[in-house]
Protein backbone atom coordinates (compact mmCIF):
# COMPACT_ATOMS: atom_id res chain seq x y z
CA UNK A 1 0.00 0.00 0.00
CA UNK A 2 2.71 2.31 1.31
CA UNK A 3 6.13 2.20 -0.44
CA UNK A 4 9.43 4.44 0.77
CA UNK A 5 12.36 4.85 -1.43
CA UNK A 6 15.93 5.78 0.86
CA UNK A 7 18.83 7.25 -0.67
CA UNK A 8 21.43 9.47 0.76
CA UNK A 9 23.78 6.67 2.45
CA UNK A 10 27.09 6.62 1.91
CA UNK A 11 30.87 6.36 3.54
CA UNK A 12 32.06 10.06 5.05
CA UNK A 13 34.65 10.93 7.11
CA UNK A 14 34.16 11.22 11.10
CA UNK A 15 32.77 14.81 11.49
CA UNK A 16 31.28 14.87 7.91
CA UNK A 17 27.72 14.97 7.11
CA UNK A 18 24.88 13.14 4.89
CA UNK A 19 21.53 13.88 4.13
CA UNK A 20 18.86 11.21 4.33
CA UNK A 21 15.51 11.00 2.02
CA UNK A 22 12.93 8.81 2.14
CA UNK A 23 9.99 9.23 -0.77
CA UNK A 24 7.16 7.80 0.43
CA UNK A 25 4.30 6.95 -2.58
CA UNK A 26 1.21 4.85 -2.39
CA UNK A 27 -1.78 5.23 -0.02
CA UNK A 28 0.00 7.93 2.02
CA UNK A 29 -3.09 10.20 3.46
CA UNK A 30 -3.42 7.98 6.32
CA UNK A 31 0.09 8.51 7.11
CA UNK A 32 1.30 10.27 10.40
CA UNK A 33 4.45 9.51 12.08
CA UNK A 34 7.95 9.35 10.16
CA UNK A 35 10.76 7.81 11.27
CA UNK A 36 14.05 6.44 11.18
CA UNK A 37 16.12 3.67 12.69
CA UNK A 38 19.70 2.21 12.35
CA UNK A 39 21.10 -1.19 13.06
CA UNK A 40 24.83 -2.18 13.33
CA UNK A 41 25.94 -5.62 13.41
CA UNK A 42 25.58 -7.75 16.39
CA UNK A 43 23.41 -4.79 17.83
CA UNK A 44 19.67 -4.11 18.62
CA UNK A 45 18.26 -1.53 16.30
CA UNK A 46 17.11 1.64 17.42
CA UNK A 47 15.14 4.42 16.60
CA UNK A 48 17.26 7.08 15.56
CA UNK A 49 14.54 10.38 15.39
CA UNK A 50 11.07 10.57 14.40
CA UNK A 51 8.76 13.01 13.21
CA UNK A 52 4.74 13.65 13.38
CA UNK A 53 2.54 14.98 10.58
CA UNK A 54 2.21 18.61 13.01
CA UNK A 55 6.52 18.36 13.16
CA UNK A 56 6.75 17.13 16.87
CA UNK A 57 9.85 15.51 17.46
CA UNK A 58 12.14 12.92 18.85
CA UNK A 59 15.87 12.44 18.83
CA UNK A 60 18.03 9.31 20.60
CA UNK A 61 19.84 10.78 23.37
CA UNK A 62 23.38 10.05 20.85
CA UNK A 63 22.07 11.57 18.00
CA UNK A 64 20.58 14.90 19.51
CA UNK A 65 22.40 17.73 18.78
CA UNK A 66 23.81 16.29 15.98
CA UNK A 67 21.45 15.07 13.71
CA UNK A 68 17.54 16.39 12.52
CA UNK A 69 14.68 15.58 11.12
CA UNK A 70 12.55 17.17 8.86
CA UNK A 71 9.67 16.67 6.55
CA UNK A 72 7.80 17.76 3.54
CA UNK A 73 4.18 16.62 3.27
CA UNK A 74 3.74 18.35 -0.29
CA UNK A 75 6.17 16.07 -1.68
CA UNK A 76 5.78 13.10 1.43
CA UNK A 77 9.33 13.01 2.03
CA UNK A 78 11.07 12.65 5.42
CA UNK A 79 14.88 13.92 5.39
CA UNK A 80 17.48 12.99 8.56
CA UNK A 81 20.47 15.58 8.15
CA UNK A 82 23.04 13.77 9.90
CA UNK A 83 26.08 16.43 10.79
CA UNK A 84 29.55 15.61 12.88
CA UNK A 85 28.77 11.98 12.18
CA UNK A 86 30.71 9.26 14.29
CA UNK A 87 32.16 6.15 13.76
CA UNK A 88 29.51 5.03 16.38
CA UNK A 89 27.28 6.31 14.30
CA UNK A 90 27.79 3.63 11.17
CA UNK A 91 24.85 1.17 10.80
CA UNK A 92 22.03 0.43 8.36
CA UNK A 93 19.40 2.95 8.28
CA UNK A 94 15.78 2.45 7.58
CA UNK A 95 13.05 5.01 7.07
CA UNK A 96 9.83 3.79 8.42
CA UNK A 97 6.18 5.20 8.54
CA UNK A 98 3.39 4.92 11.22
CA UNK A 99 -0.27 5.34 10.15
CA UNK A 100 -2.71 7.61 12.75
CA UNK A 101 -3.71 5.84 15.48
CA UNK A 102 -1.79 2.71 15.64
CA UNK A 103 1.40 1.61 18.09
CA UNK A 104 3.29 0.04 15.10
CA UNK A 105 5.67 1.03 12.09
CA UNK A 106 3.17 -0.06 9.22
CA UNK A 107 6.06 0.18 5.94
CA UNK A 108 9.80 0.23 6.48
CA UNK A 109 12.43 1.25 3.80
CA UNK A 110 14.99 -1.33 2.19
CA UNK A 111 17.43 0.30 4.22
CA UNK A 112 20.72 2.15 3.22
CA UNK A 113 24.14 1.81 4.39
CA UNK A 114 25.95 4.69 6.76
CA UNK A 115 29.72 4.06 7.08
CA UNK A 116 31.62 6.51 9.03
CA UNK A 117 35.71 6.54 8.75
CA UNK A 118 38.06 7.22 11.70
């Protein structure tokens, strides 16, 4: 019903930056919450910042300061502007989208690779 599209991933030096998108197409009226996660190896994933359809936020304690979310309902595209990125900070990172009303992610992203260099 839903489908998101990532791109933006890449490998940066430690203290660089990246910009995250994620096009979401499909039935997306219903859609409220945007948000993204990341997942390194041999780790639990995590959700990295999310974003409401009014622009309420939330930010992991080690991304905040650092990174934001933003969104732009004319075009239903979330962004994550990721700035003095971390080696810590290299994982896979999905986009995900949460329907009104429910306690669930509904559609998740294919998920694109964030490698940060020492």
């Amino acid at each position: 019903q839903v489908q998101l599209v990532e791109s933006g991933g890449g490998l940066v030096q430690a203290g660089g930056s990246l910009r995250l998108s994620c096009a979401a197409s499909g039935r997306t009226s219903d859609m409220d919450t945007m948000g993204w996660f990341r997942q390194a190896p041999g780790k639990e994933r995590d959700n990295v910042a999310r974003i409401n359809w009014v622009g309420n936020t939330y930010y992991a304690d080690s991304v905040l300061g650092r990174f934001t979310i933003s969104r732009d309902n004319a075009k239903n595209t979330v962004y994550l502007q990721m700035n003095m990125l971390k080696p810590e900070d290299t994982a896979v990172y999905y986009c995900a989208a949460r329907r009104y009303a429910r306690s669930e992610y509904d559609f998740w992203g294919q998920g694109t690779q964030v490698t940060v260099s020492s």
